[in-house]
PDB file of N, CA and C in Angstrom:
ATOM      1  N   UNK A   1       0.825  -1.184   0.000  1.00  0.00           N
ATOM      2  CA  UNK A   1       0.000   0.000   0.000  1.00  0.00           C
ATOM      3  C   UNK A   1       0.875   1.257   0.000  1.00  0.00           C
ATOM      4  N   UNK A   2       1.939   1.068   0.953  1.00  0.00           N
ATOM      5  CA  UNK A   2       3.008   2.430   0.973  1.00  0.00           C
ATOM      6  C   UNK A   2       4.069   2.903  -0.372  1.00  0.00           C
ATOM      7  N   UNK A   3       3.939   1.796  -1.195  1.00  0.00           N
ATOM      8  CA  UNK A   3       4.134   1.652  -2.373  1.00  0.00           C
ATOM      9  C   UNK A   3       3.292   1.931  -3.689  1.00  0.00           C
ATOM     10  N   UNK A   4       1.931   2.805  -3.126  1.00  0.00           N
ATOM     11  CA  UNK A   4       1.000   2.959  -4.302  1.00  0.00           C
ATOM     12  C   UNK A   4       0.941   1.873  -5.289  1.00  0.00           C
ATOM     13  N   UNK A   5       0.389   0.402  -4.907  1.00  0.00           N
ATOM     14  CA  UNK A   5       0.049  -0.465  -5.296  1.00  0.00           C
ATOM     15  C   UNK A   5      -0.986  -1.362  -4.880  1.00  0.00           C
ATOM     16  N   UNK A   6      -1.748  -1.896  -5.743  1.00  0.00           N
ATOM     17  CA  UNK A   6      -3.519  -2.595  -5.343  1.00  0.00           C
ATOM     18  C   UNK A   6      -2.613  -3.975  -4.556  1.00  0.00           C
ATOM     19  N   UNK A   7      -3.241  -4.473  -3.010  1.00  0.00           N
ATOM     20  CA  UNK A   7      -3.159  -5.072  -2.523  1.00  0.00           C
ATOM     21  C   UNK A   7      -4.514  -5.985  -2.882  1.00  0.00           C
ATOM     22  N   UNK A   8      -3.586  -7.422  -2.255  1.00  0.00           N
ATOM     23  CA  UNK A   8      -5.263  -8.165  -2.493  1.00  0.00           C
ATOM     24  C   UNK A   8      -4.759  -9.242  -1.214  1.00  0.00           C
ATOM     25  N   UNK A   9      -5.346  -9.071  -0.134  1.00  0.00           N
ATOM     26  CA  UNK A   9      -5.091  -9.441   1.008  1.00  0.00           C
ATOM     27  C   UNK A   9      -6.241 -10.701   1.973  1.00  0.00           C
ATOM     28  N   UNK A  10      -5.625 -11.588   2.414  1.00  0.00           N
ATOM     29  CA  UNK A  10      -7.024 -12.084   2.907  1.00  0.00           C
ATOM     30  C   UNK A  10      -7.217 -11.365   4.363  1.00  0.00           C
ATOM     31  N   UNK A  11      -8.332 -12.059   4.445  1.00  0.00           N
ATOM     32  CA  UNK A  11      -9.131 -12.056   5.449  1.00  0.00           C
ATOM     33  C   UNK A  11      -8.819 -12.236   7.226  1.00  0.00           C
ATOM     34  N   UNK A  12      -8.074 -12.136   7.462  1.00  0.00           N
ATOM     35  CA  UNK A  12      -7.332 -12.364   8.468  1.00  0.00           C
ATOM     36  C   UNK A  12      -5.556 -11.539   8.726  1.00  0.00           C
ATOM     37  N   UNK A  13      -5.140 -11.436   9.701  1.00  0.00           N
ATOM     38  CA  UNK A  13      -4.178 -10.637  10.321  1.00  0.00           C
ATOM     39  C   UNK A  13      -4.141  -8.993  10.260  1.00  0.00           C
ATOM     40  N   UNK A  14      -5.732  -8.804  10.072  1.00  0.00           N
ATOM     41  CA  UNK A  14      -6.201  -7.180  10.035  1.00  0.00           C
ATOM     42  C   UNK A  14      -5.805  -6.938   8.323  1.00  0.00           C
ATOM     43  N   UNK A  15      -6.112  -7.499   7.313  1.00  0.00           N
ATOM     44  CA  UNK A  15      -5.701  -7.216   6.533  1.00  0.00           C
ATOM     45  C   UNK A  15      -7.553  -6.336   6.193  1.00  0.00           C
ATOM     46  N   UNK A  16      -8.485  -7.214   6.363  1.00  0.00           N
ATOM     47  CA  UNK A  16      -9.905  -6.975   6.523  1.00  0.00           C
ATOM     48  C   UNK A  16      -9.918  -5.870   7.264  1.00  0.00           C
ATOM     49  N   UNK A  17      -9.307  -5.436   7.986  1.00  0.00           N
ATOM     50  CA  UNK A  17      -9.121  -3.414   8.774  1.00  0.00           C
ATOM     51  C   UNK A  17      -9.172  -2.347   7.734  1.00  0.00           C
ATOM     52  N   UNK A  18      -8.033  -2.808   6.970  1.00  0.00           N
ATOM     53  CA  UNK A  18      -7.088  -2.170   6.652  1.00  0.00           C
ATOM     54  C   UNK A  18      -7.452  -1.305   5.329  1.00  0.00           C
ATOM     55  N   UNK A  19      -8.463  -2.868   4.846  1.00  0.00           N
ATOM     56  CA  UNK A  19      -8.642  -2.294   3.403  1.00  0.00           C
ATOM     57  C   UNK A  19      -9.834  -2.606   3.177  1.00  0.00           C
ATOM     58  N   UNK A  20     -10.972  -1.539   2.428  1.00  0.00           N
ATOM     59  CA  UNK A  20     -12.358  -1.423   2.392  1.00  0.00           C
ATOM     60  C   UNK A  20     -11.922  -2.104   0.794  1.00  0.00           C
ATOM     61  N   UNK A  21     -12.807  -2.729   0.694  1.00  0.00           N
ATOM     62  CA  UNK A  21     -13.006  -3.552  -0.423  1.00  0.00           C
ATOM     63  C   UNK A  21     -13.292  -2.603  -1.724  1.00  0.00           C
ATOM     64  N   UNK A  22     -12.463  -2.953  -2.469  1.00  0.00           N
ATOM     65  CA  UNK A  22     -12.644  -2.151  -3.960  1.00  0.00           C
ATOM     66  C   UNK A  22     -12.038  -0.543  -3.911  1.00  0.00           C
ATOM     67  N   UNK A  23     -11.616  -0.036  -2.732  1.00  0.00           N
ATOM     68  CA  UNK A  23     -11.573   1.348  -2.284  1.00  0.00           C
ATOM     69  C   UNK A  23     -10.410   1.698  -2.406  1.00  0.00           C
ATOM     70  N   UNK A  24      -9.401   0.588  -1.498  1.00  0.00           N
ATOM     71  CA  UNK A  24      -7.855   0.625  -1.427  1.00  0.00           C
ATOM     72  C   UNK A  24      -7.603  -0.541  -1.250  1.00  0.00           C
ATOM     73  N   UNK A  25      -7.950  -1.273  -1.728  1.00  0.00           N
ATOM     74  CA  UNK A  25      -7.416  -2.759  -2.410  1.00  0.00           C
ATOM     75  C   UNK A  25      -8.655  -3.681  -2.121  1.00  0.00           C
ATOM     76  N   UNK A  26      -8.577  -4.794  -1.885  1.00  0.00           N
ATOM     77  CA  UNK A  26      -9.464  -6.058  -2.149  1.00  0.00           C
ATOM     78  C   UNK A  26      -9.107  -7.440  -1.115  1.00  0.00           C
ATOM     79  N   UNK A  27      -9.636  -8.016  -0.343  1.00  0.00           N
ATOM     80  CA  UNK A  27      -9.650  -9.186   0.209  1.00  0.00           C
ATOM     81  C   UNK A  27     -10.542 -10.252   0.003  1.00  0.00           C
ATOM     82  N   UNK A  28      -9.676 -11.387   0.057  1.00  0.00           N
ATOM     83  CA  UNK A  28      -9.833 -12.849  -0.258  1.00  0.00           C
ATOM     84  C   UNK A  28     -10.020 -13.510   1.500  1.00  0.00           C
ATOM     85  N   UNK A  29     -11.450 -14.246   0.929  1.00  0.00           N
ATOM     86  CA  UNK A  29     -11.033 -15.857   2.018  1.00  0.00           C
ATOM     87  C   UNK A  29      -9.865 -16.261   2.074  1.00  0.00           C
ATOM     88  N   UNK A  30      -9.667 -17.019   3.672  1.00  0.00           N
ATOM     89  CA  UNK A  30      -8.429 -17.791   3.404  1.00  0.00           C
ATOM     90  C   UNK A  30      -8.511 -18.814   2.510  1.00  0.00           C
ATOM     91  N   UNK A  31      -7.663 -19.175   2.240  1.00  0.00           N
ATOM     92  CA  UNK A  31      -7.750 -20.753   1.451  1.00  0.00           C
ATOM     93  C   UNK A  31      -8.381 -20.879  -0.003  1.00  0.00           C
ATOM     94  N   UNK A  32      -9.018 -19.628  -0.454  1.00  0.00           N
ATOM     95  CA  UNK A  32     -10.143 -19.657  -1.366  1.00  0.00           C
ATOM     96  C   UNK A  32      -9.843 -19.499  -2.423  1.00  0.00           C
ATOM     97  N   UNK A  33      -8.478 -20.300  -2.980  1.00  0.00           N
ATOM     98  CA  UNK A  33      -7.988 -20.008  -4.276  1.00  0.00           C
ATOM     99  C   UNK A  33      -8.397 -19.340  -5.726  1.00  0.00           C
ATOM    100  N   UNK A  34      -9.925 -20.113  -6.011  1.00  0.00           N
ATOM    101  CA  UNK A  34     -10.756 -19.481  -7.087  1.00  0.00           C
ATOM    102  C   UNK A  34     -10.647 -18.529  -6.836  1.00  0.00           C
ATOM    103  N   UNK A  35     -11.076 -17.528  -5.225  1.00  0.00           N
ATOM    104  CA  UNK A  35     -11.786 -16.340  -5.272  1.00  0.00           C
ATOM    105  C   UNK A  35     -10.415 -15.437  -5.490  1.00  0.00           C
ATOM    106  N   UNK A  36      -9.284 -15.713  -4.927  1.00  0.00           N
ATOM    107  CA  UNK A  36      -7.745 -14.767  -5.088  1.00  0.00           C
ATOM    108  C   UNK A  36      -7.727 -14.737  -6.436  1.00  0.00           C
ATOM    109  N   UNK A  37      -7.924 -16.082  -7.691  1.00  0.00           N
ATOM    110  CA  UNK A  37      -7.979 -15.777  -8.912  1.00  0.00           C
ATOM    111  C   UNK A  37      -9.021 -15.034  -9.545  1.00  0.00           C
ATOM    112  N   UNK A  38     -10.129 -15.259  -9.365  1.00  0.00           N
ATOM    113  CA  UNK A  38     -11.333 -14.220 -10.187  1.00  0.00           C
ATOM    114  C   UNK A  38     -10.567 -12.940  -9.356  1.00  0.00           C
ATOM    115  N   UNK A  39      -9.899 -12.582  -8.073  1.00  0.00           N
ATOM    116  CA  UNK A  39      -9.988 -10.918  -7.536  1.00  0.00           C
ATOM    117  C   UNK A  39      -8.574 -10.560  -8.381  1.00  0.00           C
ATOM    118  N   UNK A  40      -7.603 -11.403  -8.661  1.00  0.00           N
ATOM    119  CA  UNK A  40      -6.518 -10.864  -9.478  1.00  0.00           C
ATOM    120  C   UNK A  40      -6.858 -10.776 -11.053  1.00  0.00           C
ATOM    121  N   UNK A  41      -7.544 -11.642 -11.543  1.00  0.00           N
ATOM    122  CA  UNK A  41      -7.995 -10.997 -12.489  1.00  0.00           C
ATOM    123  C   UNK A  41      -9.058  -9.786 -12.796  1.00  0.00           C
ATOM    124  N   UNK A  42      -9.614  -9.901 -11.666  1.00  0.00           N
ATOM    125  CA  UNK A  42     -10.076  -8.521 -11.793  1.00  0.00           C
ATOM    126  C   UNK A  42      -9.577  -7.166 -11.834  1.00  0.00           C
ATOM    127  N   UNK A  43      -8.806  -7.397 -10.984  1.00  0.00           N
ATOM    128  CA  UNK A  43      -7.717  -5.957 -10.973  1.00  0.00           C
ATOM    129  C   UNK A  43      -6.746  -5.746 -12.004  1.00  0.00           C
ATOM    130  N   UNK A  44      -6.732  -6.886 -12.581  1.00  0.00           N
ATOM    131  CA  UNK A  44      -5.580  -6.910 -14.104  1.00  0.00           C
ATOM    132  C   UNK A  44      -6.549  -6.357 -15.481  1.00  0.00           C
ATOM    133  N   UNK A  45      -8.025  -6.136 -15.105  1.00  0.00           N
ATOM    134  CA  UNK A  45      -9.080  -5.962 -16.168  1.00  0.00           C
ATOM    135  C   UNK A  45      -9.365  -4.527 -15.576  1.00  0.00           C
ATOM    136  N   UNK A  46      -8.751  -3.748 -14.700  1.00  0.00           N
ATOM    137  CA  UNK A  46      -9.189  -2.313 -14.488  1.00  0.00           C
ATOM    138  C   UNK A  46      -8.471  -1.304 -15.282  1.00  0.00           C
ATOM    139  N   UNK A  47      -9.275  -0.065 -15.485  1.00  0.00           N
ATOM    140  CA  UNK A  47      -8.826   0.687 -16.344  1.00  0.00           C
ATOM    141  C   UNK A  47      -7.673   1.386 -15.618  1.00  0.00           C
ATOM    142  N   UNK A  48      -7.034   1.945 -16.425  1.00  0.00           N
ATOM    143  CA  UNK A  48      -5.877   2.946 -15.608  1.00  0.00           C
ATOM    144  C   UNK A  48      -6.302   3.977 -14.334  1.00  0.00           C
ATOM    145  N   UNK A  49      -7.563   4.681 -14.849  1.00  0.00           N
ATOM    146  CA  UNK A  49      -8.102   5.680 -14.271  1.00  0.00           C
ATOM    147  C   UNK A  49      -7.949   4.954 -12.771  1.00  0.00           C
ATOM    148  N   UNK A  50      -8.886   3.993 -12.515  1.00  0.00           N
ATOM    149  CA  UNK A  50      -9.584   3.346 -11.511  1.00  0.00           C
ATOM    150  C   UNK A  50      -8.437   2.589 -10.352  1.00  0.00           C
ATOM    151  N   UNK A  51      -7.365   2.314 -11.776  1.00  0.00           N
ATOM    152  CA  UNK A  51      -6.538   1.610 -10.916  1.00  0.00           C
ATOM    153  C   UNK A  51      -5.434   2.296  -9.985  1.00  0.00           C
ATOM    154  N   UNK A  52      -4.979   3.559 -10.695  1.00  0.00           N
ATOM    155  CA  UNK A  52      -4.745   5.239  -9.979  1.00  0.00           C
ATOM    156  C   UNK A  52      -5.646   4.630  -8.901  1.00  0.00           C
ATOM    157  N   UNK A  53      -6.914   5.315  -9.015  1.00  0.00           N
ATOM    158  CA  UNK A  53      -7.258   6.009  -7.944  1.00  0.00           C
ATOM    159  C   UNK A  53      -7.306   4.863  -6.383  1.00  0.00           C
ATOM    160  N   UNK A  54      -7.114   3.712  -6.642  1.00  0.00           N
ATOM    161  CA  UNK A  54      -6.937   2.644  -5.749  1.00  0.00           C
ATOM    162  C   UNK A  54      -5.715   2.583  -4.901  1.00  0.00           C
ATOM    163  N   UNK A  55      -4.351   2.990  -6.102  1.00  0.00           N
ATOM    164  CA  UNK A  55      -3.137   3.308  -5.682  1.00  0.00           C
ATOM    165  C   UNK A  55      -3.221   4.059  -4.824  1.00  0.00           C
ATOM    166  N   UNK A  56      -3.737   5.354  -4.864  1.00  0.00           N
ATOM    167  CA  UNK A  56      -3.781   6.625  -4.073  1.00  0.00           C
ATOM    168  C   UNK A  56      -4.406   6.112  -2.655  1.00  0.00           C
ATOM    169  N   UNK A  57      -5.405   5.627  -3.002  1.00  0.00           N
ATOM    170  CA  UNK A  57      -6.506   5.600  -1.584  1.00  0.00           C
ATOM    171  C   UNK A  57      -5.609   4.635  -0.578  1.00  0.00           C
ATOM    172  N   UNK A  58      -4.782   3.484  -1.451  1.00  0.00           N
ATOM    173  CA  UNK A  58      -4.215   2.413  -0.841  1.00  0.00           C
ATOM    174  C   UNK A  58      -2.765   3.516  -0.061  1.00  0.00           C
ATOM    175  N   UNK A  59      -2.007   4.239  -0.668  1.00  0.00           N
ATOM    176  CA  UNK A  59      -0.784   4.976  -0.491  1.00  0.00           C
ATOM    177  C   UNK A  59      -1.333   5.546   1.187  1.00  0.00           C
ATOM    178  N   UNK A  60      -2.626   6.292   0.751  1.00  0.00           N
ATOM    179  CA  UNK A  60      -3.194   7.631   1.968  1.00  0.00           C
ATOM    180  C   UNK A  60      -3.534   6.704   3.183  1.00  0.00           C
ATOM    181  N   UNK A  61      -4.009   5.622   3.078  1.00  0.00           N
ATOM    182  CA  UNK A  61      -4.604   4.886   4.123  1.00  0.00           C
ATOM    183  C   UNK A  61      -3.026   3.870   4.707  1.00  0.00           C
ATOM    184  N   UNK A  62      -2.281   4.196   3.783  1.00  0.00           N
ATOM    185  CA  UNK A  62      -0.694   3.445   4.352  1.00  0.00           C
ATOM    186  C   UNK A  62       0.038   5.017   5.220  1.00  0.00           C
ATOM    187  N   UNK A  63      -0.256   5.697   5.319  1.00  0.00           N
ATOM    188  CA  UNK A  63       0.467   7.150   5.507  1.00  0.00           C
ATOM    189  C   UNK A  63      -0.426   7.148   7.161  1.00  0.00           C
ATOM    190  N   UNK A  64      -1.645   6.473   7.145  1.00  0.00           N
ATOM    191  CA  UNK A  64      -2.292   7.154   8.128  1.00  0.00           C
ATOM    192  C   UNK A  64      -1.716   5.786   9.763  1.00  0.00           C
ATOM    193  N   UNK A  65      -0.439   5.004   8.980  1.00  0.00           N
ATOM    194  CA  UNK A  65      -0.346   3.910  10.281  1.00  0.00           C
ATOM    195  C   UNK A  65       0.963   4.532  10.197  1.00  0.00           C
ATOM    196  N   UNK A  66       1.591   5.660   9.798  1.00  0.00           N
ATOM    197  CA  UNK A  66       3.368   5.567   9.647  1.00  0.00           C
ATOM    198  C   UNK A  66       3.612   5.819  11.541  1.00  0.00           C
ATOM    199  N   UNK A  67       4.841   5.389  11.936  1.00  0.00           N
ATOM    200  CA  UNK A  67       4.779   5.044  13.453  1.00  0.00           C
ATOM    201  C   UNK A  67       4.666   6.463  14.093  1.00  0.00           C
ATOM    202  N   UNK A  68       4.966   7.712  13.914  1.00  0.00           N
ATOM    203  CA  UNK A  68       4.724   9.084  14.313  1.00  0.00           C
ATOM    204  C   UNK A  68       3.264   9.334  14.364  1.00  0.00           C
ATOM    205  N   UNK A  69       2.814   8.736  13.398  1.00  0.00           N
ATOM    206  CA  UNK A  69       0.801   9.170  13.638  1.00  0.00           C
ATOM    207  C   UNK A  69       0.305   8.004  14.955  1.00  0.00           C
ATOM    208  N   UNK A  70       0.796   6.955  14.465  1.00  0.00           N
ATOM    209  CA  UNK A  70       0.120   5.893  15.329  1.00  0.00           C
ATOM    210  C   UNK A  70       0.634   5.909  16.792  1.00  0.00           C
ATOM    211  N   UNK A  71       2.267   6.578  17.090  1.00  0.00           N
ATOM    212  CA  UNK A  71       2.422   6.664  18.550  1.00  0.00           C
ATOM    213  C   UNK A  71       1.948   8.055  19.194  1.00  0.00           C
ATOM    214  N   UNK A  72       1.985   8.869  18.472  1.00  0.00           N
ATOM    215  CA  UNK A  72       0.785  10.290  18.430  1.00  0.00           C
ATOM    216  C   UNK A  72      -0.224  10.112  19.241  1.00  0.00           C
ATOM    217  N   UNK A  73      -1.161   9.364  18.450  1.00  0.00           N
ATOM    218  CA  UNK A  73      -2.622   9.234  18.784  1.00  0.00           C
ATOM    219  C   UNK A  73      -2.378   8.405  20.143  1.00  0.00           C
ATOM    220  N   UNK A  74      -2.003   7.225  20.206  1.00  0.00           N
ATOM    221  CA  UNK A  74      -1.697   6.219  21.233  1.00  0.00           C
ATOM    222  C   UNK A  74      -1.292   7.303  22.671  1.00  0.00           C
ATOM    223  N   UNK A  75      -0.482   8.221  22.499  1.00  0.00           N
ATOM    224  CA  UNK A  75      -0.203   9.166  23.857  1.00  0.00           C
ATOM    225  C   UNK A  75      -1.061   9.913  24.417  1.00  0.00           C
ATOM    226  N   UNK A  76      -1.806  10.449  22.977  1.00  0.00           N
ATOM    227  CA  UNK A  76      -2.642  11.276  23.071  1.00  0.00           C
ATOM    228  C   UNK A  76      -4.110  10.746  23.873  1.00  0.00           C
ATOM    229  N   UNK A  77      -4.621   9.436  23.082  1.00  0.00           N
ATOM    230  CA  UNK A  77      -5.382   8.602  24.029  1.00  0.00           C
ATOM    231  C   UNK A  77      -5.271   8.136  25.718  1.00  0.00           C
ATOM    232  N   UNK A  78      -3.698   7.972  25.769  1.00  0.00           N
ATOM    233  CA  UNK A  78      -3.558   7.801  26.978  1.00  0.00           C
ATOM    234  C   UNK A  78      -3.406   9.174  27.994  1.00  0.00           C
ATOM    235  N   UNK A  79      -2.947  10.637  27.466  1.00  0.00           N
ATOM    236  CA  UNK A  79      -3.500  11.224  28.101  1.00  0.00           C
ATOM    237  C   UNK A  79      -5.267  11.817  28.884  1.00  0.00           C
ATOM    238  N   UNK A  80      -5.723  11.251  27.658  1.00  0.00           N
ATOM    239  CA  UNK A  80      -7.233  11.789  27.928  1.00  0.00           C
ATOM    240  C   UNK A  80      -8.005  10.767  28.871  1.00  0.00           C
ATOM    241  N   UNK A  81      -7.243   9.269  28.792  1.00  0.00           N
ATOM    242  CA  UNK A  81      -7.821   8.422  29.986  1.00  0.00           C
ATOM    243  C   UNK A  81      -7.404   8.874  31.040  1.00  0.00           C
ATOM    244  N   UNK A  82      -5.868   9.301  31.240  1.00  0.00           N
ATOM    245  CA  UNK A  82      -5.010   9.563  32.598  1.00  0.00           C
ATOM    246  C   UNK A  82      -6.046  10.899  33.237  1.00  0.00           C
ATOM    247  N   UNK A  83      -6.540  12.119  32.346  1.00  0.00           N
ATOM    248  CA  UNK A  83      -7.101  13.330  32.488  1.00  0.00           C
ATOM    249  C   UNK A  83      -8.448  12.852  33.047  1.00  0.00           C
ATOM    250  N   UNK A  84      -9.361  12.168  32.600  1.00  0.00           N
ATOM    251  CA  UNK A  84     -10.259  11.539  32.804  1.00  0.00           C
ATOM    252  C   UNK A  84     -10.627  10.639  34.142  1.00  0.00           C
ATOM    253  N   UNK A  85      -9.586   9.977  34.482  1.00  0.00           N
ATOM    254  CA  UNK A  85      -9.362   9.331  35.918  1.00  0.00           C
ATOM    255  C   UNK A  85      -9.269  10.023  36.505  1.00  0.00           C
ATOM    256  N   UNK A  86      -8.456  11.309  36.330  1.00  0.00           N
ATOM    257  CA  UNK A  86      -8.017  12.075  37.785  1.00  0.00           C
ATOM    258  C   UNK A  86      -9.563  12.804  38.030  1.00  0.00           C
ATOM    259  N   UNK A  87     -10.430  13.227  36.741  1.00  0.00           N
ATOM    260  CA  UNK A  87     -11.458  14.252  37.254  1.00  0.00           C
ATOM    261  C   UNK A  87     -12.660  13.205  37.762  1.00  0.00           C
ATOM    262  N   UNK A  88     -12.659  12.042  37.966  1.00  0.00           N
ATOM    263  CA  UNK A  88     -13.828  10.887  38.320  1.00  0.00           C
ATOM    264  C   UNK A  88     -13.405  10.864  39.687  1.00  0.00           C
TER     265      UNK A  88
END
């Protein structure tokens, strides 16, 4: 994804979090070989336009876990519980 490229991910290890289906990439059942083949050929049958704009959404939604945002928020959360305890 941080690579502006269509992921096609299964269903399991938060890959199903990560990525809204058709939006910024695509997930497969585990095990579900047919379905990884009909979803890679699908994405090999998209137009340029579409397939851009997947890149992008996939790139922006990889930007929003880089470790400065995600330990950010994480402090930031834990201040507002710590703030929160003291006024209860």
């Amino acid at each position: 994804m941080a690579n502006r490229k269509i992921v096609i991910g299964k269903k399991v290890n938060g890959f199903d979090q990560l990525i809204n289906e058709g939006e910024n990439g695509f997930v497969v059942e585990v095990d579900d070989a047919p379905e990884l083949l009909d979803k890679i050929n699908y994405v090999l049958q998209l137009d340029s336009e579409t397939k851009n704009k997947i890149e992008q959404k996939a790139f922006e939604r990889s930007q929003k876990l880089l470790p400065d945002i995600v330990l950010n928020q994480v402090i930031q959360l834990y201040k507002k519980t710590i703030n929160e305890f003291k006024t209860s």
